[in-house]
N, C-alpha and C. Protein backbone atom coordinates (compact mmCIF):
# COMPACT_ATOMS: atom_id res chain seq x y z
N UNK A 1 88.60 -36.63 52.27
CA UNK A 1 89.93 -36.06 52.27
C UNK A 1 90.69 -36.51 53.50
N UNK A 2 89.75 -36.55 54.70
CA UNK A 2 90.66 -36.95 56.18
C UNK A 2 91.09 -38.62 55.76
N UNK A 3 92.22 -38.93 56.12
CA UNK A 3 93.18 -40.09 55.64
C UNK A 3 92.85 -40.90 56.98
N UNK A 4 92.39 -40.58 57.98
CA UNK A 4 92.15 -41.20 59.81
C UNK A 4 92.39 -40.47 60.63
N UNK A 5 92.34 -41.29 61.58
CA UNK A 5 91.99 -40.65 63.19
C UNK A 5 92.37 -38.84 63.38
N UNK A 6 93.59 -38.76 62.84
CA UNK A 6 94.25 -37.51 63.01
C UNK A 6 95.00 -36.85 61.82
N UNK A 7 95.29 -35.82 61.40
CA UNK A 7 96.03 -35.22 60.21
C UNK A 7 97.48 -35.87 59.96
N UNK A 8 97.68 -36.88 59.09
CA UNK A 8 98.42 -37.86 58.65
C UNK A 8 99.19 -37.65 57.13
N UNK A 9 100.29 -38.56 56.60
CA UNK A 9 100.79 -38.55 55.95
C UNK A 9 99.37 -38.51 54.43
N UNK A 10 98.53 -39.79 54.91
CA UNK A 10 97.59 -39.43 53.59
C UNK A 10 96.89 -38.70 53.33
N UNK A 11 96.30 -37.81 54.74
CA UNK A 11 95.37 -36.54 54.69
C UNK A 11 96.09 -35.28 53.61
N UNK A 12 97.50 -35.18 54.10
CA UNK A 12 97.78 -33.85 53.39
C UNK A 12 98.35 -34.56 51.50
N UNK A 13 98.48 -35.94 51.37
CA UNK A 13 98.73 -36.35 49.89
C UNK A 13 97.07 -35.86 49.35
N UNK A 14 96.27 -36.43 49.62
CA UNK A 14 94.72 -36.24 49.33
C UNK A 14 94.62 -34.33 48.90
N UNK A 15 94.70 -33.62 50.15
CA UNK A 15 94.97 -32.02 50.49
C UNK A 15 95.35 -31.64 49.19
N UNK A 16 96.71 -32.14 49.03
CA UNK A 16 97.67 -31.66 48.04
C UNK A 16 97.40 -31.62 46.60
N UNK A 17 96.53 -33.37 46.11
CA UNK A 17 95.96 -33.51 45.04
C UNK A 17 94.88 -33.15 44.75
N UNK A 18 93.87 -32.64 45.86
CA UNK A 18 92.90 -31.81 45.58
C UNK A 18 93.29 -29.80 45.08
N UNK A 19 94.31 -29.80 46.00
CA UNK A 19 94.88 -28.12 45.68
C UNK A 19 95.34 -28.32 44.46
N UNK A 20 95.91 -29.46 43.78
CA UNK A 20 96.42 -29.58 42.60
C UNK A 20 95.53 -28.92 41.64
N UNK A 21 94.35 -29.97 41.86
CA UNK A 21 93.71 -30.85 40.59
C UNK A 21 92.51 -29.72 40.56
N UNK A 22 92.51 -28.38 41.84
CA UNK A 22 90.70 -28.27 41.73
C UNK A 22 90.97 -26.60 41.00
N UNK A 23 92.79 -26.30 40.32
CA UNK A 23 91.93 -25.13 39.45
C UNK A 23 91.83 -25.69 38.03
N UNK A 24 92.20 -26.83 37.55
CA UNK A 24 92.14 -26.93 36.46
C UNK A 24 90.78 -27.63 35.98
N UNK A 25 89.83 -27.98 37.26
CA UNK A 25 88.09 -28.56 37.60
C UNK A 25 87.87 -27.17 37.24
N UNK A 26 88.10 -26.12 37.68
CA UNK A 26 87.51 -24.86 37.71
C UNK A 26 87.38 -24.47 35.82
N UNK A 27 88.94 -24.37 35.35
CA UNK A 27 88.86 -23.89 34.39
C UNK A 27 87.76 -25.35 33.43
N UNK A 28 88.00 -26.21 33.21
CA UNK A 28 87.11 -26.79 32.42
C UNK A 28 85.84 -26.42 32.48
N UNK A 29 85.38 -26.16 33.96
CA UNK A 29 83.70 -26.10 33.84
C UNK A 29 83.68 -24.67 33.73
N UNK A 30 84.52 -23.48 33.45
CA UNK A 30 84.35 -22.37 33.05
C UNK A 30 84.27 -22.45 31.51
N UNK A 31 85.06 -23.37 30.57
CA UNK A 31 85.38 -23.23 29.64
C UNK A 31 83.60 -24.06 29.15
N UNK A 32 83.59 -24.99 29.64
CA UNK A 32 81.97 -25.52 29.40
C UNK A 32 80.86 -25.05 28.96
N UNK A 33 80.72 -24.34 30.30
CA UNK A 33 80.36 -23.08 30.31
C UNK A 33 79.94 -21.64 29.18
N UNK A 34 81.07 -21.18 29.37
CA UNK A 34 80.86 -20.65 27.95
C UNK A 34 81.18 -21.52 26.46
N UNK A 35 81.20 -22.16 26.49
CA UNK A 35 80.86 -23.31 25.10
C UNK A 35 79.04 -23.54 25.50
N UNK A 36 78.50 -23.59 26.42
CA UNK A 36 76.71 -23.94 26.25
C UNK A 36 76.56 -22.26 25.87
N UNK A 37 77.43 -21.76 26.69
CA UNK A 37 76.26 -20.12 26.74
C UNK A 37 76.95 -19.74 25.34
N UNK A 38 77.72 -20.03 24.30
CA UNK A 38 77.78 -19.77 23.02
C UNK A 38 77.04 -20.29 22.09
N UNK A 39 76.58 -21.52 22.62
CA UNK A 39 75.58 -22.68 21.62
C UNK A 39 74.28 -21.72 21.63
N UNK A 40 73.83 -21.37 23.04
CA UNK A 40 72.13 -21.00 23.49
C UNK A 40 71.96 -19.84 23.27
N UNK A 41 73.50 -18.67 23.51
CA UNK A 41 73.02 -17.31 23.83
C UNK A 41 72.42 -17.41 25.41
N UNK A 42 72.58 -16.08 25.56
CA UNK A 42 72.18 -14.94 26.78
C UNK A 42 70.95 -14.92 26.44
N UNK A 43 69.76 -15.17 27.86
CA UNK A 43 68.47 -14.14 27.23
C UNK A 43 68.36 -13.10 27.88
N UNK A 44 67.34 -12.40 27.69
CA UNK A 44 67.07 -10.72 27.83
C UNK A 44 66.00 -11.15 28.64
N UNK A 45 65.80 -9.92 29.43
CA UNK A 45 64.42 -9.74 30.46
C UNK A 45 63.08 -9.84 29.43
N UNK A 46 63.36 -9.22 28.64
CA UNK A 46 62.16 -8.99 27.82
C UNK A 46 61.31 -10.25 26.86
N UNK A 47 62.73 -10.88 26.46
CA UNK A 47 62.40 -12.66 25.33
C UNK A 47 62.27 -12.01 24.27
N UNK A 48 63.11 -10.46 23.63
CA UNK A 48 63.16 -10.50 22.29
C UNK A 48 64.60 -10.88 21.92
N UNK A 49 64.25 -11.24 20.45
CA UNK A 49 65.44 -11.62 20.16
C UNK A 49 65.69 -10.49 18.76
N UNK A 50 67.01 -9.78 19.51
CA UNK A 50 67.03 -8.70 18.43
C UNK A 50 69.08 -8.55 18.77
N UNK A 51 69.14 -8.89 17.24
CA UNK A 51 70.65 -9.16 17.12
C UNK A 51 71.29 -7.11 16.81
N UNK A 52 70.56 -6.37 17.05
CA UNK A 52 70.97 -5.20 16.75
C UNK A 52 71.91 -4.56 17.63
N UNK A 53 71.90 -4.94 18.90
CA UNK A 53 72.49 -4.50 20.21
C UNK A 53 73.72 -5.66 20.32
N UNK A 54 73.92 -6.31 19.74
CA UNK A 54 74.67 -7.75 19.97
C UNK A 54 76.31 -6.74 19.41
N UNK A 55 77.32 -7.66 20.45
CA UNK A 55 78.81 -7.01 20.08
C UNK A 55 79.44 -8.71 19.96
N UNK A 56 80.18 -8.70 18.95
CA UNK A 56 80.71 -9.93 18.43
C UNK A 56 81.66 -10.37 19.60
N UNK A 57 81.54 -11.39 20.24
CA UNK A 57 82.20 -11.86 21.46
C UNK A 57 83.65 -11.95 21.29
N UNK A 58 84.08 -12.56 20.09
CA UNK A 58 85.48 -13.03 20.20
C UNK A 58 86.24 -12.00 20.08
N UNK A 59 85.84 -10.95 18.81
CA UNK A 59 87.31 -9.74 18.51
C UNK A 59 86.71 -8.91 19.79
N UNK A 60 85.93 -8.54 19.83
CA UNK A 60 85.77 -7.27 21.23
C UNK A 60 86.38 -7.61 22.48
N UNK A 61 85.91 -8.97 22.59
CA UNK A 61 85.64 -9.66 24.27
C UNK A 61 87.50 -10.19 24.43
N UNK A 62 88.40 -10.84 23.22
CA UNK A 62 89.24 -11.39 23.53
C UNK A 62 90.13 -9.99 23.56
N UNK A 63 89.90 -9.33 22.65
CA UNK A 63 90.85 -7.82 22.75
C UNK A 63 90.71 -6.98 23.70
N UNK A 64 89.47 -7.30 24.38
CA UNK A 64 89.70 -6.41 25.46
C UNK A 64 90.50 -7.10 26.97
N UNK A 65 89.99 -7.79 26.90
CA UNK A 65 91.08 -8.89 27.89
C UNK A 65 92.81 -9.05 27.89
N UNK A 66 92.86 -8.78 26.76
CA UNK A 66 94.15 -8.72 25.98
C UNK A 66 95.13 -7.41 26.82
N UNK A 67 94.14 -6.76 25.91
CA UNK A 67 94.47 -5.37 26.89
C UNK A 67 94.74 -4.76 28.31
N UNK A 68 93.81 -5.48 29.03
CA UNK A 68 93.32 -5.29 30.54
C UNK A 68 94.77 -6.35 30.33
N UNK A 69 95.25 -7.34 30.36
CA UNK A 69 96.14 -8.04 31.01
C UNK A 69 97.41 -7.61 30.95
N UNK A 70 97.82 -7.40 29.44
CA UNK A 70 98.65 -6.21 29.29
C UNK A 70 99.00 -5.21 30.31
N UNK A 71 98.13 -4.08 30.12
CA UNK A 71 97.75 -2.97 31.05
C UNK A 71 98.38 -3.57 32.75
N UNK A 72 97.80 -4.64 33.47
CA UNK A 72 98.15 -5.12 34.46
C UNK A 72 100.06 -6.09 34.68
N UNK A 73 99.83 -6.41 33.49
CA UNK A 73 101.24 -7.09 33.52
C UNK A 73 102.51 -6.57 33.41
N UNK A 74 102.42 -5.48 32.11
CA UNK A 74 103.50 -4.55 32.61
C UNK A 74 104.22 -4.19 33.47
N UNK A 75 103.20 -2.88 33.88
CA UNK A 75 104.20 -2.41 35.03
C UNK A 75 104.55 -3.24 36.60
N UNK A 76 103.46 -4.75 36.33
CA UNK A 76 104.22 -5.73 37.44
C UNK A 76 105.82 -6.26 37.13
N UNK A 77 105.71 -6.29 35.51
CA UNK A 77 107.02 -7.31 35.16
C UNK A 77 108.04 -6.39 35.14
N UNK A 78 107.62 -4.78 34.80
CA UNK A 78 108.58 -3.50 34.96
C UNK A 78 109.38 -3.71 36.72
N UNK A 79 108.48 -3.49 37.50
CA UNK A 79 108.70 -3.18 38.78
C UNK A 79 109.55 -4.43 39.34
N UNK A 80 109.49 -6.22 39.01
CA UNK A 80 109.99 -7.16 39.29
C UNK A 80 111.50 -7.36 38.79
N UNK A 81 112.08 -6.77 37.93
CA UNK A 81 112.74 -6.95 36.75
C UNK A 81 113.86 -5.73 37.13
N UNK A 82 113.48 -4.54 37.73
CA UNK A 82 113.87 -3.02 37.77
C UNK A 82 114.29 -2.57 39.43
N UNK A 83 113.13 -3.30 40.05
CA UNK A 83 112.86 -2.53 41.41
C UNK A 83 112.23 -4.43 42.36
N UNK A 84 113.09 -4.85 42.71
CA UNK A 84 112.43 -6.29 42.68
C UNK A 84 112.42 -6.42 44.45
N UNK A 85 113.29 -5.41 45.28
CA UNK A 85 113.06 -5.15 46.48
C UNK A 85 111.94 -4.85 47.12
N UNK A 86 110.83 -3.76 45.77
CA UNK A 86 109.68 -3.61 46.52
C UNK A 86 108.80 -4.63 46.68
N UNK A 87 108.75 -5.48 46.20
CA UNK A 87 108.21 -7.24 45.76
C UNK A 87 108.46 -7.33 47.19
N UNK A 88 109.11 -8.06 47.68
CA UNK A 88 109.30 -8.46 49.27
C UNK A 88 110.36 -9.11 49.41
C-alpha cells in the first residue's frame, strides 16, 4: 500500500482503492460463504442428523431481517426527514 519513502500522492490512491474495493471483498466472501454452508449444512455437537428441529432458512431468516431493518430504519428516516437538527 506505502507508494515510497513517505505518505505520497500514490500511497493514499492505493488507501483509497483499497477503502473502496475491501467492502464489496467482504460481501462476496460472506455471500460464499453462506452458498458452501447451504450446500453442506451446519453440524451439531452430537453428528445426528435430524431434520425435525430444522427452521427453513429463507422465509424465517429473510423475514426476520426484513423486519429488524424495518424496525431500525424507520424511526431513523422519521427523525432525518422531521427533526434533522438532532442528526448533527
Amino acid at each position: 500500500v506505502w507508494g515510497g519513502f513517505a505518505v505520497d500522492n500514490a500511497t493514499l490512491n492505493r488507501f483509497f482503492a483499497l477503502h473502496f474495493l475491501m467492502p464489496f471483498i467482504v460481501m462476496a466472501l460472506s455471500m460464499l460463504h453462506l452458498l458452501f454452508l447451504h450446500q453442506t449444512g451446519s453440524n451439531n455437537p452430537l453428528g445426528i442428523k435430524s431434520s425435525m428441529n430444522m427452521v427453513p432458512f429463507h422465509m424465517y431468516h429473510t423475514f426476520k431481517d426484513m423486519v429488524g431493518f424495518t424496525v431500525l430504519l424507520m424511526p431513523l428516516t422519521f427523525i432525518a426527514l422531521f427533526f434533522p437538527n438532532i442528526l448533527g
